[in-house]
Protein backbone atom coordinates (compact mmCIF):
# COMPACT_ATOMS: atom_id res chain seq x y z
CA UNK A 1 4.58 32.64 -6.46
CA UNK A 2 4.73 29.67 -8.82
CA UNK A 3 8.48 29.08 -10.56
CA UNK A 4 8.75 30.98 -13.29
CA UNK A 5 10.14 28.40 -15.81
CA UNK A 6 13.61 28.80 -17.62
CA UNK A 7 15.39 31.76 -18.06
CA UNK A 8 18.64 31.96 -20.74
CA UNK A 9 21.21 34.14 -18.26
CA UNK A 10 23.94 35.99 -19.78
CA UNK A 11 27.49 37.34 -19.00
CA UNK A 12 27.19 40.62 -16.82
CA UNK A 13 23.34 39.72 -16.00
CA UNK A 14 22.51 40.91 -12.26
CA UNK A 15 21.12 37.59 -9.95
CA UNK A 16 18.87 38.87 -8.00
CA UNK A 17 17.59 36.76 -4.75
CA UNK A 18 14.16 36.90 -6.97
CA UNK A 19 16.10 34.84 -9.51
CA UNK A 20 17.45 32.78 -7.21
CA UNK A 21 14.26 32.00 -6.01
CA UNK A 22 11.83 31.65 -8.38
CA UNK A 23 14.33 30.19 -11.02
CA UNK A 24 16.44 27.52 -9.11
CA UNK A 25 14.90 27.37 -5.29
CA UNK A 26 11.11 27.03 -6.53
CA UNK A 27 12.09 23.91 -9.63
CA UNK A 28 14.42 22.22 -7.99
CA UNK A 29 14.07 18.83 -6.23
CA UNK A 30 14.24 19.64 -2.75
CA UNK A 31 14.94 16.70 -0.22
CA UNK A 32 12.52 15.99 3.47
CA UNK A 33 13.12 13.13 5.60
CA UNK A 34 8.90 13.36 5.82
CA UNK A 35 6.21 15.05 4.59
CA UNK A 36 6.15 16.42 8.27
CA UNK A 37 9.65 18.20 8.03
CA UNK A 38 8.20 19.34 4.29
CA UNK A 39 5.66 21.07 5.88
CA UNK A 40 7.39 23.14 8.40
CA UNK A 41 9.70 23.93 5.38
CA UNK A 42 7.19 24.87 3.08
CA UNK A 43 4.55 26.62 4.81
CA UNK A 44 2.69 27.36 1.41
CA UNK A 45 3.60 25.45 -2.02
CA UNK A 46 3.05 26.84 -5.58
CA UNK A 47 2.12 24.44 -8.26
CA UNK A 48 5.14 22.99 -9.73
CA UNK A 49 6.89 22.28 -6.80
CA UNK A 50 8.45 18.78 -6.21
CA UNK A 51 9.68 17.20 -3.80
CA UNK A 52 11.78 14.22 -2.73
CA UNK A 53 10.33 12.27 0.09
CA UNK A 54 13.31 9.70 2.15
CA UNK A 55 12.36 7.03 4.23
CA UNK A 56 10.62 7.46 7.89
CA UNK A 57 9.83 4.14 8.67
CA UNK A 58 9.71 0.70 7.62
CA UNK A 59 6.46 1.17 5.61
CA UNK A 60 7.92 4.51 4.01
CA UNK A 61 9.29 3.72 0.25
CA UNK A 62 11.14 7.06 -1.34
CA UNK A 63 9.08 8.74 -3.78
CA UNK A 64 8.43 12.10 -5.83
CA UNK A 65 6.04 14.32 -5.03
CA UNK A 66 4.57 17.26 -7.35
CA UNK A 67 2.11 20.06 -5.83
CA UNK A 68 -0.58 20.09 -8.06
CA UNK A 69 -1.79 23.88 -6.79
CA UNK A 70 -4.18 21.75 -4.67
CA UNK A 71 -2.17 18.78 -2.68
CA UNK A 72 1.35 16.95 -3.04
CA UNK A 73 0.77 14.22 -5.13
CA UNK A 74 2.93 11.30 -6.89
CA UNK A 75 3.30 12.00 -10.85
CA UNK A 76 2.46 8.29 -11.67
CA UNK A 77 -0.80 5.75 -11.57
CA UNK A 78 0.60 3.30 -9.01
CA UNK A 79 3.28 4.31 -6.47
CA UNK A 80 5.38 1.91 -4.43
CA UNK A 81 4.53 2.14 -0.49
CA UNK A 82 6.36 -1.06 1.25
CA UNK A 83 8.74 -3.77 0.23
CA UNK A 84 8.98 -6.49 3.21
CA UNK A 85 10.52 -9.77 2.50
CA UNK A 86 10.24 -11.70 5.16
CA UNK A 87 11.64 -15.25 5.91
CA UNK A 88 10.61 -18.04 9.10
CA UNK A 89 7.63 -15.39 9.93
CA UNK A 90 4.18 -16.77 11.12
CA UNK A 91 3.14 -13.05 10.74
CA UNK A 92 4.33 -9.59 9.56
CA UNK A 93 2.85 -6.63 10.08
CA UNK A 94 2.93 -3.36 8.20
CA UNK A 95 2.38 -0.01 9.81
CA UNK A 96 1.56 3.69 8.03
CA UNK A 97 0.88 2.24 4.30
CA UNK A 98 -2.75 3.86 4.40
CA UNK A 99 -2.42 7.84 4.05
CA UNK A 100 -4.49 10.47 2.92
CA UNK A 101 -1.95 10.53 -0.31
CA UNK A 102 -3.96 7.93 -1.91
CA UNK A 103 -8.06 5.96 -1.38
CA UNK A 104 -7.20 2.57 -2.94
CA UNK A 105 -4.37 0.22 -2.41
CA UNK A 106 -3.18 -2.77 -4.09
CA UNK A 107 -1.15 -5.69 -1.95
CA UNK A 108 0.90 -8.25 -4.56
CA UNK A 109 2.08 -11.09 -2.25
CA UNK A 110 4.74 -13.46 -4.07
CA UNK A 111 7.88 -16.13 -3.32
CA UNK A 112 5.19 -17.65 -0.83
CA UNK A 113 6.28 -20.23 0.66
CA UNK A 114 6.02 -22.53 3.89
CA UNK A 115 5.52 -26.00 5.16
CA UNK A 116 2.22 -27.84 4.49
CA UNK A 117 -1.03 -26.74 3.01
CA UNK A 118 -2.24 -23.20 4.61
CA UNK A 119 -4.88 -20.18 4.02
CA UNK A 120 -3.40 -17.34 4.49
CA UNK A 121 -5.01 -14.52 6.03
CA UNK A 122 -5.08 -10.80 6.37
CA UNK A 123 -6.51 -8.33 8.88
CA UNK A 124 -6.71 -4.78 9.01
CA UNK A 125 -5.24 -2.76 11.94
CA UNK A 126 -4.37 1.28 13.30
CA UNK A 127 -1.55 2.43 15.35
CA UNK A 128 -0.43 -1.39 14.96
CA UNK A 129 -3.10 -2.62 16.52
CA UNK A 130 -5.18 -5.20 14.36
CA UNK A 131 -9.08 -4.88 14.26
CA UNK A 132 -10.25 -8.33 16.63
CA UNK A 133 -13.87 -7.77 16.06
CA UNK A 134 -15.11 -11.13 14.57
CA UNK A 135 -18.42 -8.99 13.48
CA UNK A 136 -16.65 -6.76 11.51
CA UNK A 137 -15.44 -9.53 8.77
CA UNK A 138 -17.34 -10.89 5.86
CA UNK A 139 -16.22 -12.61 2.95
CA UNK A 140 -17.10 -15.38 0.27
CA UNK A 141 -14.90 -16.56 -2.81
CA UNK A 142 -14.39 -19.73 -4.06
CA UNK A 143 -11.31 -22.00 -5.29
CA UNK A 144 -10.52 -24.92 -7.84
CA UNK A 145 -8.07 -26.86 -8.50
CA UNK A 146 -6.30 -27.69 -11.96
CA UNK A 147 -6.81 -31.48 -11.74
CA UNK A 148 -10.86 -31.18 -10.37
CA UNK A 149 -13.80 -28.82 -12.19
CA UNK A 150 -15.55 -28.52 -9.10
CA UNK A 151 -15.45 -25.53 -7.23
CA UNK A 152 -15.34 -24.99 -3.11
CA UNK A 153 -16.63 -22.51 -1.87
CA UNK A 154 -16.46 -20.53 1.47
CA UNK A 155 -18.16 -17.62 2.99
CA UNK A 156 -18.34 -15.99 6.51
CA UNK A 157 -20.17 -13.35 7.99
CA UNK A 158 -18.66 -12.38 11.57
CA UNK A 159 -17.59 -15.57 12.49
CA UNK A 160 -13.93 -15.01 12.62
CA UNK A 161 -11.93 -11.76 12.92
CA UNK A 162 -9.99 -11.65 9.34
CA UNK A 163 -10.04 -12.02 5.72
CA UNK A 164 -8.94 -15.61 3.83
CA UNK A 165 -7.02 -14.26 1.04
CA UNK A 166 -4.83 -17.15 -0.12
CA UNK A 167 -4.36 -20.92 -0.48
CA UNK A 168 -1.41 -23.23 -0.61
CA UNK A 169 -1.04 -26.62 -0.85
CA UNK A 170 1.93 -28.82 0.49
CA UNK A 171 3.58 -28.97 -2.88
CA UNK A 172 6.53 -26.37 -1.75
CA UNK A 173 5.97 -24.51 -5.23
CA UNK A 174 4.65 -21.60 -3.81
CA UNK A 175 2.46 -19.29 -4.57
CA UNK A 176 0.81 -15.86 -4.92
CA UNK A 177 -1.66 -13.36 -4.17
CA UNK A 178 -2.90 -9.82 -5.46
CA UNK A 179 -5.18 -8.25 -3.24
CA UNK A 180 -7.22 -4.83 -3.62
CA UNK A 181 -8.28 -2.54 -0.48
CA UNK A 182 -10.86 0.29 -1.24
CA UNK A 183 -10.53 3.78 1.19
CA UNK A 184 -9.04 1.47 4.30
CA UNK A 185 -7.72 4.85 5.48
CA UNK A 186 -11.15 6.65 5.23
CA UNK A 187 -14.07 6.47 8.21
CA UNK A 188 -16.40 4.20 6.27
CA UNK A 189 -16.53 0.31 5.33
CA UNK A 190 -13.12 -0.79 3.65
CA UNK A 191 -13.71 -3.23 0.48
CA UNK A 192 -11.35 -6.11 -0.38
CA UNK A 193 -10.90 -7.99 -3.05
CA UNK A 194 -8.59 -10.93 -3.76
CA UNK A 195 -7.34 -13.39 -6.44
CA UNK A 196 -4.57 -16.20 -5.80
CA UNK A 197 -3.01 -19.29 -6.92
CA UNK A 198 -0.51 -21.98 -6.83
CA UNK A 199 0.61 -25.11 -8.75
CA UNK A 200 -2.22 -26.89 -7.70
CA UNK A 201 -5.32 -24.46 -6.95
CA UNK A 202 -6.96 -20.91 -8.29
CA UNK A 203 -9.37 -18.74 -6.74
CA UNK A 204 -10.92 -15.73 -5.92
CA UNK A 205 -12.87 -13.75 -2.92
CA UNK A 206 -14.07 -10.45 -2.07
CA UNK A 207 -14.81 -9.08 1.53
CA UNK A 208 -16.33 -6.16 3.83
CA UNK A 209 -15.13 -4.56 6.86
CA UNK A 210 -17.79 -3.25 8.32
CA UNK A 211 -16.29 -0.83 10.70
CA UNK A 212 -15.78 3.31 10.56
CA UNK A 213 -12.29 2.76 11.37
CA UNK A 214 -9.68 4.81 9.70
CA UNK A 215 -7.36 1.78 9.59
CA UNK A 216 -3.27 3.12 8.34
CA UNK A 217 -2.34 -0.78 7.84
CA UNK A 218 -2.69 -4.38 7.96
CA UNK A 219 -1.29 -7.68 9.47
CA UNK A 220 -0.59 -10.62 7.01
CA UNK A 221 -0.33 -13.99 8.26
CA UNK A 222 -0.78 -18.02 8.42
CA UNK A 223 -2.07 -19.93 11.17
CA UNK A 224 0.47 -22.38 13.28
CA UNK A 225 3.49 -22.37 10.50
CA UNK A 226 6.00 -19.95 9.73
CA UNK A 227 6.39 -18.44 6.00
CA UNK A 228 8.33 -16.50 3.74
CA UNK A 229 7.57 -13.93 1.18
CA UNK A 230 7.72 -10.74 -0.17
CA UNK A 231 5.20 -8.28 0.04
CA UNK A 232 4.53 -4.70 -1.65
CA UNK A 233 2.00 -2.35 -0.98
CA UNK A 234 0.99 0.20 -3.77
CA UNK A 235 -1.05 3.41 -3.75
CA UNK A 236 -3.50 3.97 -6.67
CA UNK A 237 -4.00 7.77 -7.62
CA UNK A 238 -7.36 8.63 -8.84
CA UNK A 239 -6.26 11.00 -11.43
């Protein structure tokens, strides 16, 4: 049964194992290394329940977790999923971000930095294995810099086997990135959309995968320099 709220106990009152149960067991904020070990702990949840989830791999940020009567779910909009800085990396790649837990993502890339003017790039991958199939990738966006109206624009459609989702000039400034995902961990085509900038250029793309794959993460990278960064991952609950 569901907790049964607050009760007011007195001096003499009897605590019965139901008590103990339903009043302190059932509301409390019980700790799983996973949502695995959860599982075999909980066989059947009652609405109410919450949870703390640790960490269980280097994808795996700590969060709360409320059963709704229907599913564990976070209490908030956005929750955090990763946190990687990384520093003198040409590429980094994240494992187990995409769950059931949530459809849409958001990736904020910032503190990017590295030597000389590159496009950074991002492809999707499962079981840490990244998705090589040139066909699968489509995208078109287009940049501009501060100092020039016009815009460039770019566009491919299976001619290379990842996303552009970033510019940055030689300035050493830095820049960033905030890129969207749509159902990357569900059977069907995965949507992307990006915006970025530095001190010198703006711009903004969208993208297909075209593939079925149920894809649980992604590899971000640059082409022939190393970088540094920091990257978070965050789930977006629908309700």
């Amino acid at each position: 049964m569901a907790g049964l709220g607050r009760k007011v106990f007195t001096a003499g009152d009897v605590l019965t194992a139901s008590d103990v149960q339903n009043y302190l067991m059932d509301q409390t904020v019980m700790y799983f290394a996973g949502t695995a070990a959860r599982s075999s702990a909980i066989a059947t949840p009652t609405t109410g329940m919450t949870s703390y989830i640790g960490v269980t791999g280097t994808a795996t940020i700590p969060q709360i977790e409320v059963y709704n009567g229907a599913t564990w779910q976070v209490p908030y909009g956005m929750s955090l999923i990763a946190n990687v800085t990384t520093s003198a990396a040409t590429s980094v790649q994240i494992n187990n971000c995409f769950t059931s837990a949530f459809e849409n993502y958001r990736i904020l890339i910032t503190n990017f930095n590295a030597t000389g003017s590159i496009n950074p790039i991002l492809r999707l991958s499962s079981s840490g294995t990244v998705d090589p199939t040139a066909a699968n990738y489509g995208n078109v966006g287009s940049e501009q810099t501060f100092s020039n109206a016009a815009f460039v624009t770019f566009a491919n459609n299976g001619s290379v086997n990842y996303w552009p989702v970033g510019r940055l000039d030689t300035s050493g400034a830095g820049g960033s990135m905030a890129i969207n995902l749509f159902s990357p961990q569900l059977a069907q085509k995965t949507f992307m959309q990006t915006v970025f900038g530095d001190n010198i250029t703006y711009g903004s793309g969208g993208g297909i995968n075209k593939s079925v794959t149920q894809f649980d993460g992604f590899q971000f990278s640059v082409q022939g320099t190393a970088f540094t960064s920091n990257i978070r991952v965050y789930g977006m609950r629908n309700s």
